[in-house]
N, C-alpha and C. Protein backbone atom coordinates (compact mmCIF):
# COMPACT_ATOMS: atom_id res chain seq x y z
N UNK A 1 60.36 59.09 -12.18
CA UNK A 1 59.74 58.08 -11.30
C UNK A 1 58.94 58.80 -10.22
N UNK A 2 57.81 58.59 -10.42
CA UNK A 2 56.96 59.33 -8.92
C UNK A 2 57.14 58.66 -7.84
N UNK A 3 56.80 59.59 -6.67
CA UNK A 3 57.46 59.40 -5.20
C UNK A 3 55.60 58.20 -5.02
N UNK A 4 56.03 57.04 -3.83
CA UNK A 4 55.02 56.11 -4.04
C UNK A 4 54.55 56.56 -2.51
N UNK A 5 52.85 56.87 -2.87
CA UNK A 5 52.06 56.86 -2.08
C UNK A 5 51.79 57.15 -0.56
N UNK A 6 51.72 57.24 0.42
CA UNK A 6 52.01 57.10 1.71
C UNK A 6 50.77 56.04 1.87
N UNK A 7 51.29 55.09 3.07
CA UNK A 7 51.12 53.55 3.46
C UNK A 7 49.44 54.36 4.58
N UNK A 8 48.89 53.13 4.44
CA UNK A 8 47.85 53.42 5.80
C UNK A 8 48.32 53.34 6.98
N UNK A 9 48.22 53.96 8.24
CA UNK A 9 48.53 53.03 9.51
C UNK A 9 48.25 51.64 9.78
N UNK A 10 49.29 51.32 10.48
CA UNK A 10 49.27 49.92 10.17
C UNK A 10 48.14 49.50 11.42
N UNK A 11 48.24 50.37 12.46
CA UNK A 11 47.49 49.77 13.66
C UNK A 11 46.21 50.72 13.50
N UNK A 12 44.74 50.65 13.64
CA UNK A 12 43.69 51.22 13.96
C UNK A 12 43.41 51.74 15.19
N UNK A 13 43.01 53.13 14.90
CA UNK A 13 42.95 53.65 16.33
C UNK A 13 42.11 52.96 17.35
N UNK A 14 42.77 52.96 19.01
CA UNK A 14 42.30 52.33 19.96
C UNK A 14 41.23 53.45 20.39
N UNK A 15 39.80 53.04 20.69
CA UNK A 15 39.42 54.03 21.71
C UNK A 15 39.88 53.80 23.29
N UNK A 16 40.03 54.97 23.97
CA UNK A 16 40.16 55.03 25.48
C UNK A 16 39.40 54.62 26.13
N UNK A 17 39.61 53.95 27.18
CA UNK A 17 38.63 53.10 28.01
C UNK A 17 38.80 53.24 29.31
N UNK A 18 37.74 52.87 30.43
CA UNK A 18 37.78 53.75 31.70
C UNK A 18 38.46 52.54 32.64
N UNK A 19 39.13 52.42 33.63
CA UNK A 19 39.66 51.69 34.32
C UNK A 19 38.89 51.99 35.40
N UNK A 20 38.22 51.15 36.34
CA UNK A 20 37.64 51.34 37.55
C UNK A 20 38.43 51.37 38.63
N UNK A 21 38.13 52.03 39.62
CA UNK A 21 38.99 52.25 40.67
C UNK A 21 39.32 50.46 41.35
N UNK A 22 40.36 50.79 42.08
CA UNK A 22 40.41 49.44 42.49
C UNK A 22 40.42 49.99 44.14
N UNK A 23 39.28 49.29 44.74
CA UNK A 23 39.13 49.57 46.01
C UNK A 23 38.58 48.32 46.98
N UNK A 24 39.73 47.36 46.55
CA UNK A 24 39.36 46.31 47.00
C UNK A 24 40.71 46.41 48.27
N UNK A 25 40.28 45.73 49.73
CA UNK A 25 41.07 46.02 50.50
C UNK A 25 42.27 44.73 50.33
N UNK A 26 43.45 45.10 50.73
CA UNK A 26 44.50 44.09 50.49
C UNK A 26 44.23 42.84 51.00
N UNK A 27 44.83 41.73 50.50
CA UNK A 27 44.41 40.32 51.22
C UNK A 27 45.43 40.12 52.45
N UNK A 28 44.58 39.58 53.57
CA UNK A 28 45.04 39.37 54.61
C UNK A 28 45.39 38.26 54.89
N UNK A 29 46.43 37.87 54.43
CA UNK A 29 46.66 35.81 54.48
C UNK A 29 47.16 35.83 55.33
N UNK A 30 46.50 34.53 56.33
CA UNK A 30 47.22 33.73 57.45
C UNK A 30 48.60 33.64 57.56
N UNK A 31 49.05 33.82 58.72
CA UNK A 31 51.11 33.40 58.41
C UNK A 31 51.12 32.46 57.77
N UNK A 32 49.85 31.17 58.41
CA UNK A 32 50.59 29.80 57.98
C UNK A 32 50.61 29.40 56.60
N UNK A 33 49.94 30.16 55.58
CA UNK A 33 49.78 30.06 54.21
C UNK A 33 51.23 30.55 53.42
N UNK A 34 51.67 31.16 54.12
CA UNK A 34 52.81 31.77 53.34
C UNK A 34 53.76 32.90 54.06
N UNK A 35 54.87 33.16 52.88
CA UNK A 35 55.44 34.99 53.44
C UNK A 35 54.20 35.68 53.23
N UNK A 36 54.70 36.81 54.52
CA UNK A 36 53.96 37.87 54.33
C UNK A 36 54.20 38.84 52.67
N UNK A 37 53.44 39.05 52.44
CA UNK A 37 53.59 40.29 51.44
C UNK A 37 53.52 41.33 51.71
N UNK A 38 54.87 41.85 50.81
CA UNK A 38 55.30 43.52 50.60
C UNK A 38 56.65 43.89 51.94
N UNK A 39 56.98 42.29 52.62
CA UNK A 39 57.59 42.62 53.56
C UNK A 39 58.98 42.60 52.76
N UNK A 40 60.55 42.76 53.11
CA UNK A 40 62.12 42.50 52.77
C UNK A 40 62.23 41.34 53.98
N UNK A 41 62.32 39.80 53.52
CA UNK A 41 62.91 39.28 54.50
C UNK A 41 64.67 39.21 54.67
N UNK A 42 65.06 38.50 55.57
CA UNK A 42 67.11 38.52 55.63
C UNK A 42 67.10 37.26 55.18
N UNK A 43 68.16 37.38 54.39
CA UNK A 43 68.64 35.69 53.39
C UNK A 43 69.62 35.32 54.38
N UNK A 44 69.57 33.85 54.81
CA UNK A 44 70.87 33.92 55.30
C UNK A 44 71.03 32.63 54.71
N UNK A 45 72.39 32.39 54.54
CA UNK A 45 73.14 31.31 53.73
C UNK A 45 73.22 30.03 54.54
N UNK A 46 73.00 28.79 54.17
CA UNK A 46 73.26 27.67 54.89
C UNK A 46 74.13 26.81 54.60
N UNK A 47 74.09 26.23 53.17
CA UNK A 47 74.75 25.40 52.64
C UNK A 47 75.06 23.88 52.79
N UNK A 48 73.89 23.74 53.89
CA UNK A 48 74.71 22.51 54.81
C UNK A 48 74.19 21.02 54.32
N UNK A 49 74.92 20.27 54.21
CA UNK A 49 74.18 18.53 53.91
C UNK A 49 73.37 18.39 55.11
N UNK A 50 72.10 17.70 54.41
CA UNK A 50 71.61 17.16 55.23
C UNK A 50 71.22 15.49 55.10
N UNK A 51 71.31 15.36 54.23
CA UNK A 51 71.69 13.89 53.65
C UNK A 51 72.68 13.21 52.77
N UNK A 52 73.24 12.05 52.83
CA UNK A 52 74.18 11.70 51.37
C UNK A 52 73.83 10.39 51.69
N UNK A 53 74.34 9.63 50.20
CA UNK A 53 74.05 8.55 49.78
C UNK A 53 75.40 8.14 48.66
N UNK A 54 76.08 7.49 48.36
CA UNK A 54 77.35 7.67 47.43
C UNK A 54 76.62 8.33 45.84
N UNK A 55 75.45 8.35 45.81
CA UNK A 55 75.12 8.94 44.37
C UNK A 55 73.87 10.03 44.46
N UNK A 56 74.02 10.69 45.85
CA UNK A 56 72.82 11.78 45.82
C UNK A 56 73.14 12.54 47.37
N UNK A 57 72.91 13.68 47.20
CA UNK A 57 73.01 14.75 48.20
C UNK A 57 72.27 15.67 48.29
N UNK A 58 71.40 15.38 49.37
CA UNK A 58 69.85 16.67 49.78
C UNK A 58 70.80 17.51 50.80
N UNK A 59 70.31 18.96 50.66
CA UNK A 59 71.32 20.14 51.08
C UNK A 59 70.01 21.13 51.17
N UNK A 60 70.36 21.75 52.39
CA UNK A 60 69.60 23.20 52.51
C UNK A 60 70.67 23.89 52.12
N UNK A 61 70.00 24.88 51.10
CA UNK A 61 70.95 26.14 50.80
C UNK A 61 71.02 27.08 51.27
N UNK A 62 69.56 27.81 51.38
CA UNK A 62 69.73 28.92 52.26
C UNK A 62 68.19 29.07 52.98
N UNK A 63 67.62 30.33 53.57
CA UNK A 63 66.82 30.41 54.37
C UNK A 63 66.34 31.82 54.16
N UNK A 64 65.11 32.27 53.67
CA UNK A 64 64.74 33.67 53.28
C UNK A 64 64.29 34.09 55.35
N UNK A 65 64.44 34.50 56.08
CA UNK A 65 63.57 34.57 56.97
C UNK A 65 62.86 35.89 57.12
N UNK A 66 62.01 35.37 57.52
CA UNK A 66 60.71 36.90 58.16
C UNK A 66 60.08 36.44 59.62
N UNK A 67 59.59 37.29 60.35
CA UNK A 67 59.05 37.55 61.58
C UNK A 67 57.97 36.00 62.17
N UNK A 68 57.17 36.23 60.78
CA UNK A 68 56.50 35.19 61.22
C UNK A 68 57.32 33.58 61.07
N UNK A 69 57.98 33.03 60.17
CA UNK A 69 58.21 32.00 59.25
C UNK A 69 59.28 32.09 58.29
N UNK A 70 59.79 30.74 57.81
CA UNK A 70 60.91 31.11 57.59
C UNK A 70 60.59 30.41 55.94
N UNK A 71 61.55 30.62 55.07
CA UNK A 71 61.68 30.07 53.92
C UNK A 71 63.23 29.05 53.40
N UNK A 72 62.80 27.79 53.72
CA UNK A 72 64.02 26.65 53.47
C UNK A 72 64.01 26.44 51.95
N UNK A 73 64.91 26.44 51.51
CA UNK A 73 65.09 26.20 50.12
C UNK A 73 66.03 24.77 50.26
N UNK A 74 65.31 23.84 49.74
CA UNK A 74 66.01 21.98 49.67
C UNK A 74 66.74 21.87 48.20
N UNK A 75 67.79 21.58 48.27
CA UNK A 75 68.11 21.32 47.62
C UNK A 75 68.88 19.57 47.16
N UNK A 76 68.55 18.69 45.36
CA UNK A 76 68.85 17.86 45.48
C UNK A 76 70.09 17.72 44.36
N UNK A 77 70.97 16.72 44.75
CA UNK A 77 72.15 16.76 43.51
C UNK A 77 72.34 15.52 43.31
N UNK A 78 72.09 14.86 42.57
CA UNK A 78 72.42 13.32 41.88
C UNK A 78 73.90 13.16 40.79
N UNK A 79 74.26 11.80 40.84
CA UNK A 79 75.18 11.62 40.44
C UNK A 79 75.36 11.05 38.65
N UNK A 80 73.41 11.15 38.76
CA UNK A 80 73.54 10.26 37.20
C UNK A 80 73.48 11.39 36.07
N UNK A 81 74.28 10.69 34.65
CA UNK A 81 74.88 11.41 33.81
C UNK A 81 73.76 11.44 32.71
N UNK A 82 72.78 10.60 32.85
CA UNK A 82 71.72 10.10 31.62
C UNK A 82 70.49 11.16 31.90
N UNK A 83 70.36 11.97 30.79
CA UNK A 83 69.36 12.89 30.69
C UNK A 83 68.01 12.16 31.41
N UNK A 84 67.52 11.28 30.58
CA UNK A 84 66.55 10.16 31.14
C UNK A 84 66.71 9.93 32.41
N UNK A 85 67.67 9.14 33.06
CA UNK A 85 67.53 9.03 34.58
C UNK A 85 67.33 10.43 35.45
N UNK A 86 67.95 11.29 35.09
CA UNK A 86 67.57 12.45 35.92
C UNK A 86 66.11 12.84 35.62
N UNK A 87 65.71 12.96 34.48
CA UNK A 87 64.25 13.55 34.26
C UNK A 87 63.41 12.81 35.26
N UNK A 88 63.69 11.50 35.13
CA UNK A 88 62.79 10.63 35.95
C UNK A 88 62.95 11.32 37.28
N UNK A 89 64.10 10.81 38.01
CA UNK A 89 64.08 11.76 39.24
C UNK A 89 63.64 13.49 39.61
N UNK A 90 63.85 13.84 38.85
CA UNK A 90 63.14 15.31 39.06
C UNK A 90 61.28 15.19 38.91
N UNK A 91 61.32 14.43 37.69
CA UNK A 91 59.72 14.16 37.84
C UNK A 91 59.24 13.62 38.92
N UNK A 92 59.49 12.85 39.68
CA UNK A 92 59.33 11.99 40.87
C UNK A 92 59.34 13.32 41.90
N UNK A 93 60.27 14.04 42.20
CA UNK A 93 60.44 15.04 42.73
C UNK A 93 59.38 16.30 42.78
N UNK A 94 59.17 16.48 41.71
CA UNK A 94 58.54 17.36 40.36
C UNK A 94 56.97 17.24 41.51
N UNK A 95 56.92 15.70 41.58
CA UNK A 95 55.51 14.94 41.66
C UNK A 95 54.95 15.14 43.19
N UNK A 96 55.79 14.66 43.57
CA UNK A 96 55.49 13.92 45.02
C UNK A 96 56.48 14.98 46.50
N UNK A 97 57.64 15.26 46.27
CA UNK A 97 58.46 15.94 46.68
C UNK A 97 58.63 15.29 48.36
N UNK A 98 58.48 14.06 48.38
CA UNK A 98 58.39 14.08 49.96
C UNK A 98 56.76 13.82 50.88
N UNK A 99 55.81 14.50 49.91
CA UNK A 99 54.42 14.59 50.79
C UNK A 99 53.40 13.95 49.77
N UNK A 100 53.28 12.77 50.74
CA UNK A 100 52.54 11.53 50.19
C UNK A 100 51.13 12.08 49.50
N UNK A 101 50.33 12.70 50.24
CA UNK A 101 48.64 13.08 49.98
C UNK A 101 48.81 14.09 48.36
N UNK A 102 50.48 14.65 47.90
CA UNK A 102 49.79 14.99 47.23
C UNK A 102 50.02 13.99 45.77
N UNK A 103 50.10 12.93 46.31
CA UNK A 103 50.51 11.68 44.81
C UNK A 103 49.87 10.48 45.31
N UNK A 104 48.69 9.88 45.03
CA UNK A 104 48.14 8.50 45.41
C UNK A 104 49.30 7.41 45.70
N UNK A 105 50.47 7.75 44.42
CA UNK A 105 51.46 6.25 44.17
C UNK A 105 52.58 6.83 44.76
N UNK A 106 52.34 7.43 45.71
CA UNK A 106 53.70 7.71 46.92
C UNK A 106 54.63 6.52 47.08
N UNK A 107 55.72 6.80 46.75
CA UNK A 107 56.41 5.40 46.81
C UNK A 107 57.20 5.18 48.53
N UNK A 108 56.96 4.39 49.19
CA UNK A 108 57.26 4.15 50.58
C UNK A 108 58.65 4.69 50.45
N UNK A 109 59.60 3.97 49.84
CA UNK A 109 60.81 4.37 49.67
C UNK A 109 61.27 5.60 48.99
N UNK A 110 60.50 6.63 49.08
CA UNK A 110 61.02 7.64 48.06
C UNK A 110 61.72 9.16 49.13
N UNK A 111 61.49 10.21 49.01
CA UNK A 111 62.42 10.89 49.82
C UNK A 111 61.18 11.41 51.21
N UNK A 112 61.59 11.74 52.50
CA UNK A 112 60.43 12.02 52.59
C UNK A 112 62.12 13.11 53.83
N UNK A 113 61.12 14.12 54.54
CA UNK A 113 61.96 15.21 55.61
C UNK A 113 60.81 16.32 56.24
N UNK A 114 61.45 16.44 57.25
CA UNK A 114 60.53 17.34 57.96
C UNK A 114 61.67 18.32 59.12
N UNK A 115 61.07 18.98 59.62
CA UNK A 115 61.83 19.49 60.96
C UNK A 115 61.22 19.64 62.36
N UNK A 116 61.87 19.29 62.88
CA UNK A 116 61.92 19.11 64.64
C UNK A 116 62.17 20.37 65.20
N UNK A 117 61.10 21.04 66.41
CA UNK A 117 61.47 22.46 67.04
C UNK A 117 62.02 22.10 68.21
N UNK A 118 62.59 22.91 68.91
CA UNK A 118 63.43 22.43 70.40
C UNK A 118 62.28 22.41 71.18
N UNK A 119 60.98 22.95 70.53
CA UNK A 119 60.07 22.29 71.70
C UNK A 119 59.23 21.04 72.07
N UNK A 120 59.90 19.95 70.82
CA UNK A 120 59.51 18.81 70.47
C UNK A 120 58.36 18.73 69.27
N UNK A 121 57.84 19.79 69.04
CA UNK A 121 56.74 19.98 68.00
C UNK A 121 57.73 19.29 66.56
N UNK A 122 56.69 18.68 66.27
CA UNK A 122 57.54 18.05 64.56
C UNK A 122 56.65 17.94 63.80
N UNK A 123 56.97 18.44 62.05
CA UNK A 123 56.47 18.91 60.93
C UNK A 123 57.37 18.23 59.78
N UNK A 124 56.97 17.03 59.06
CA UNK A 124 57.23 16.73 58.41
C UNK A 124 56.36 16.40 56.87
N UNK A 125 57.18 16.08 55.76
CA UNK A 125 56.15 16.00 54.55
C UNK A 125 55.47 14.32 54.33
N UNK A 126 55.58 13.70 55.40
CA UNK A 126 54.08 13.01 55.25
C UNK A 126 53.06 13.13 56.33
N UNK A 127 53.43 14.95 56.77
CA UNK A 127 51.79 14.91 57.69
C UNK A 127 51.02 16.00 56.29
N UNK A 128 49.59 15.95 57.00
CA UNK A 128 48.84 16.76 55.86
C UNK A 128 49.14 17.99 56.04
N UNK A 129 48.68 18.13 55.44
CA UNK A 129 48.72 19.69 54.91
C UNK A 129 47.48 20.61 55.10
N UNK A 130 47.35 21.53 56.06
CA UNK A 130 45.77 22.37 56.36
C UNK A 130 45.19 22.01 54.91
N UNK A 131 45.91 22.37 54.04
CA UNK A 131 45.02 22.61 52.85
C UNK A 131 43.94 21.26 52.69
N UNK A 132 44.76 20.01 53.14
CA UNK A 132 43.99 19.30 52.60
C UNK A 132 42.78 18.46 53.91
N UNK A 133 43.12 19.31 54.93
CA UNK A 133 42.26 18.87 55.43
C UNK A 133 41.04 19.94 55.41
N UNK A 134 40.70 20.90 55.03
CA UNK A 134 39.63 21.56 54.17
C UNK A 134 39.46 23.24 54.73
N UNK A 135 40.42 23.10 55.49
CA UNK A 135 40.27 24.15 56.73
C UNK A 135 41.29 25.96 56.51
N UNK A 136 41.13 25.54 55.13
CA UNK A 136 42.26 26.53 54.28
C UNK A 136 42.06 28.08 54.77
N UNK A 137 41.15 28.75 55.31
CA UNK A 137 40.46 29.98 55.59
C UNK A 137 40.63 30.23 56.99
N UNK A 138 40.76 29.17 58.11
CA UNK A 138 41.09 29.03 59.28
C UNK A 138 42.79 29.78 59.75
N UNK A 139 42.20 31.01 60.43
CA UNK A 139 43.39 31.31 60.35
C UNK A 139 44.53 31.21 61.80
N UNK A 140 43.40 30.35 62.63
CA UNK A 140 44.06 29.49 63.45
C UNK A 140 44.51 28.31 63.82
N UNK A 141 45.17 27.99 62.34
CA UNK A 141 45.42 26.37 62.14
C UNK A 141 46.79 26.14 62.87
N UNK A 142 46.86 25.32 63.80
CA UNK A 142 47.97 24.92 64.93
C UNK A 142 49.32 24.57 63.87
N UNK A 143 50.11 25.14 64.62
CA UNK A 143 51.77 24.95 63.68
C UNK A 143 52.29 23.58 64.59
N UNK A 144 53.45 23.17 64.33
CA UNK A 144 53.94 23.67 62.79
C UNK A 144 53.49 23.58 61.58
N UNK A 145 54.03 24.10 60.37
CA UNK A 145 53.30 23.66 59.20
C UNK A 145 54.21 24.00 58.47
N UNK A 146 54.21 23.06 57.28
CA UNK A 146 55.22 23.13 55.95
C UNK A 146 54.41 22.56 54.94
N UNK A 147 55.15 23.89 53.89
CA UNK A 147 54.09 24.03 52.58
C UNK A 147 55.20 24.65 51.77
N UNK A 148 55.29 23.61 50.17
CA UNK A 148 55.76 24.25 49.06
C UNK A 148 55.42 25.28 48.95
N UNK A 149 56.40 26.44 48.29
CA UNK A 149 56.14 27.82 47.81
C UNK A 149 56.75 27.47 46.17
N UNK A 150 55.97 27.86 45.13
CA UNK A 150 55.95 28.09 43.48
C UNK A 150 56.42 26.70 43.31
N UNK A 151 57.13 26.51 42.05
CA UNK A 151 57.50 25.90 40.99
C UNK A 151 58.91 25.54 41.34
N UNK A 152 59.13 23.99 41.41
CA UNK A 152 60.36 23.51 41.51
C UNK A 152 61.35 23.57 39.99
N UNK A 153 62.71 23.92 40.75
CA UNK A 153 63.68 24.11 39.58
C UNK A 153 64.54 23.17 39.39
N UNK A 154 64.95 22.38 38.42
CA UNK A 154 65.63 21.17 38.14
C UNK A 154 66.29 21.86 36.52
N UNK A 155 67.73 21.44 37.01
CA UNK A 155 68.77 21.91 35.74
C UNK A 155 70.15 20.82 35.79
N UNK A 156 70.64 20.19 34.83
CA UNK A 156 71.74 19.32 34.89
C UNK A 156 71.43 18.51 36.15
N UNK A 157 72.29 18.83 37.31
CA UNK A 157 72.38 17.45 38.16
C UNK A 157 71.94 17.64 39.14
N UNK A 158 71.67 19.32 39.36
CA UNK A 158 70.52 19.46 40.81
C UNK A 158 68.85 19.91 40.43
N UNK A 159 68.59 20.16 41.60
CA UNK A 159 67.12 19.99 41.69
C UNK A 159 66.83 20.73 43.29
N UNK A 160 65.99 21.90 43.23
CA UNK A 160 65.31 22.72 43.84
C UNK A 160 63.97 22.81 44.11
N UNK A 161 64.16 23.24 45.49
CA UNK A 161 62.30 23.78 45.58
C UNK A 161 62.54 24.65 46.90
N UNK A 162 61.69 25.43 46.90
CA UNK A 162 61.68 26.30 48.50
C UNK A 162 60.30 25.89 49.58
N UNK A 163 60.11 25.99 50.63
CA UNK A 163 59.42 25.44 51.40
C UNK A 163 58.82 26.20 52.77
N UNK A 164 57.74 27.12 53.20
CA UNK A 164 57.58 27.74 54.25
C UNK A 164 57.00 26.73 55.20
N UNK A 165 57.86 27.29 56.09
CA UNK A 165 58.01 26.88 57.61
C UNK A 165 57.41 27.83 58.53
N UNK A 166 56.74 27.32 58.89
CA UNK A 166 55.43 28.55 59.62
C UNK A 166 55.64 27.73 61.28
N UNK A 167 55.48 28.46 62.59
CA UNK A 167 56.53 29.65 62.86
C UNK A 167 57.63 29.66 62.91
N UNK A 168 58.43 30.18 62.49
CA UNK A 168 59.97 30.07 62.74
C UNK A 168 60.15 29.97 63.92
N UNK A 169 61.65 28.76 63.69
CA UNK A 169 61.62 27.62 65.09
C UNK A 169 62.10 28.56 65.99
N UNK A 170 62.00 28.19 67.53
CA UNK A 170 62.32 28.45 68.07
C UNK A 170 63.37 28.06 68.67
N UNK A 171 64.05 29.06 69.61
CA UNK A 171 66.12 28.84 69.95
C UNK A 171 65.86 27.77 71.17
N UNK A 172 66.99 27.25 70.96
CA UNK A 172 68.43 27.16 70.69
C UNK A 172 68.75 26.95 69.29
N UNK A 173 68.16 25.88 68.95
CA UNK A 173 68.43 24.54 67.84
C UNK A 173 66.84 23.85 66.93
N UNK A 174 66.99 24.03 66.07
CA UNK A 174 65.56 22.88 65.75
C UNK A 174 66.37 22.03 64.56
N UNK A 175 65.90 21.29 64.49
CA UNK A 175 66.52 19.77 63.58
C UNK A 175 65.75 19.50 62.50
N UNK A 176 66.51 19.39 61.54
CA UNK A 176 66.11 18.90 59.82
C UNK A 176 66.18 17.23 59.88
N UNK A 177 65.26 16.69 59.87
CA UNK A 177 65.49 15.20 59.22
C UNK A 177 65.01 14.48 57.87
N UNK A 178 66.40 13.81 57.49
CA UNK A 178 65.62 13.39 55.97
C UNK A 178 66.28 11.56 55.88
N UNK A 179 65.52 11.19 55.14
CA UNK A 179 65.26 9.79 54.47
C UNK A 179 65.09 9.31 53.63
N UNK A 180 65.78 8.93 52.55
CA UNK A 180 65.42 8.36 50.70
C UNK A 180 65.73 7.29 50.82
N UNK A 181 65.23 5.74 51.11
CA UNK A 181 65.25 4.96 50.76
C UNK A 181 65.73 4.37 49.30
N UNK A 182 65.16 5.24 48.87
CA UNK A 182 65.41 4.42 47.34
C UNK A 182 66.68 4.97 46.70
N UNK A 183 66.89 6.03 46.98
CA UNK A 183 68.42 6.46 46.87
C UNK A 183 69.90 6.36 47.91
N UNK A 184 69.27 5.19 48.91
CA UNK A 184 70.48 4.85 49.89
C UNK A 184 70.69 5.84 51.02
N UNK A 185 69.72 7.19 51.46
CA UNK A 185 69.56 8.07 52.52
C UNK A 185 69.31 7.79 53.61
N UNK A 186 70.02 7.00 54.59
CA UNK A 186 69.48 6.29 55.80
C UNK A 186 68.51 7.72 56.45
N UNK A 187 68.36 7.35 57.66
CA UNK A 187 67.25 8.72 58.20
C UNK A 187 68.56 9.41 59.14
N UNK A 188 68.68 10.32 58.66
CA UNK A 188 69.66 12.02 59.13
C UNK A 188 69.17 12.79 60.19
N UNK A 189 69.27 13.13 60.78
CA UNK A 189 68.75 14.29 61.44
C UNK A 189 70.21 15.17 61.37
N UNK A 190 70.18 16.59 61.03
CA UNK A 190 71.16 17.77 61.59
C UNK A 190 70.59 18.75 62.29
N UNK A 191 71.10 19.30 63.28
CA UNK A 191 71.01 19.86 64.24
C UNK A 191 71.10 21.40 63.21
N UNK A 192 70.29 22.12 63.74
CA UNK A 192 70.54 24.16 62.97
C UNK A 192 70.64 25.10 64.07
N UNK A 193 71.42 26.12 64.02
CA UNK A 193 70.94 27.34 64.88
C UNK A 193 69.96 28.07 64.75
N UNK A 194 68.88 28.20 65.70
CA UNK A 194 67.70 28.44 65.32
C UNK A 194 68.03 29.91 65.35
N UNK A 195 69.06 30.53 67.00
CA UNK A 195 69.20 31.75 67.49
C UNK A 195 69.53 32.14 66.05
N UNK A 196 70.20 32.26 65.01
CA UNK A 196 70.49 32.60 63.91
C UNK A 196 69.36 33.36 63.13
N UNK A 197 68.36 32.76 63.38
CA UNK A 197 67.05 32.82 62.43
C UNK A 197 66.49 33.62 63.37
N UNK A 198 66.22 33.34 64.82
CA UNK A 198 65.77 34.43 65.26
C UNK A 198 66.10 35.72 65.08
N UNK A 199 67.29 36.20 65.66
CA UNK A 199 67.94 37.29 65.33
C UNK A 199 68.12 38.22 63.67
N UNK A 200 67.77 37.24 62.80
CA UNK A 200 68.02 37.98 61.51
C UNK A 200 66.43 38.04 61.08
N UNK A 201 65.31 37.64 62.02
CA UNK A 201 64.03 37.81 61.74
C UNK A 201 63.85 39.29 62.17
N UNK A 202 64.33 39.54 63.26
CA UNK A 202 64.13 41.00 63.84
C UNK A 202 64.46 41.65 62.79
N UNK A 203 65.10 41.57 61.74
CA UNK A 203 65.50 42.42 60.87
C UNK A 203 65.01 43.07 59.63
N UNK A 204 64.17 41.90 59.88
CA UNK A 204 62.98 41.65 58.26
C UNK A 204 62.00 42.59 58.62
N UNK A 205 61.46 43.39 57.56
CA UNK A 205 61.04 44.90 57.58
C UNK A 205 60.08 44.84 56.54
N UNK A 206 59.19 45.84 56.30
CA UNK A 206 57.98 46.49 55.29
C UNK A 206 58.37 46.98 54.22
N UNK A 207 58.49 46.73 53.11
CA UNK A 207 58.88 47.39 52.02
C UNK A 207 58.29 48.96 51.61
N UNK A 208 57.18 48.78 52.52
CA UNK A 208 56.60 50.58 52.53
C UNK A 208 55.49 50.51 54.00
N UNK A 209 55.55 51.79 53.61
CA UNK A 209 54.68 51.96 55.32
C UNK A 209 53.37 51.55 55.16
């Protein structure tokens, strides 16, 4: 039996190709657009209700903070067992999250929250949003300001999203308030330690020099 053949390469040679330098200078985004990049912010844990209803519970979980602004992560937990009813609610969520301008069919009754600074300044999700008032490049757009960060997460019976809070409040105390009508959420306010957030902002650092 003769030995069989040797096979062609399967892949064709690549030629080498030149990569251009990249000498574009880093982007300089406004605080109020977001975290800074390349910084380590301090996580600190919250856990706390900030709303209930006998079949739903909005909860901050935790809080990424950095120097400028802080990062609230909302969290929602429903009581229904039907794949369908939850999808709906997460889609609704998914959709609208609280901030009317960005869904025409904002439903009056649907969830809406914001937060209160101890200096009376208040930022909630049915005021606009810089973005949409056209002024996105302005990098002196007056705070407060709250703005989704990525892609909301919804699994079984809760439901996530994170949220920058541009400037991080100031001490003593600043206040979370929330409202779902349609899920039985009268309007909440809880009181937070702001000194908390201050102090673990000092901490938040450059990931390189």
């Amino acid at each position: 039996m003769s030995a069989s053949s040797p096979q062609p390469p399967f892949f064709r040679p690549v030629e080498p190709r030149e990569i251009p330098d990249d000498d574009h200078p880093p982007l300089d985004m406004p605080a109020w657009m977001g975290p800074p990049w390349h910084v380590a912010p301090v996580i600190v844990a919250l856990d706390r209700e900030v709303g209930r209803s006998p079949d739903t519970v909005v909860s901050l979980e935790l809080v990424r903070v950095y120097r400028e602004g802080v990062v609230l992560r909302l969290g929602v937990r429903v009581a229904e067992t039907g794949r369908l009813a939850r999808q709906r609610i997460w889609g609704y969520l998914d959709r609208a999250h609280g901030r009317g301008q960005l869904d025409d069919r904002f439903d009056p009754t649907g969830l809406r929250w914001g937060v209160r600074f101890a200096d009376g300044r208040t930022i909630t999700t049915q005021d606009d949003s810089p973005w949409a008032r056209g002024d996105v490049t302005d990098a002196q757009v007056e705070g407060p300001v709250l703005e989704g960060l990525g892609r909301p997460q919804g699994h079984a019976d809760s439901w996530a999203r994170e949220f920058w809070v541009w400037p991080t409040p100031p001490v003593p105390t600043f206040e979370v308030g929330v409202e779902w009508p349609a899920r039985g959420i009268p309007e909440t306010v809880t009181a937070l330690d702001a000194a908390a957030l201050r102090n673990a902002a000092a901490r938040a650092h450059p990931l390189w020099p």
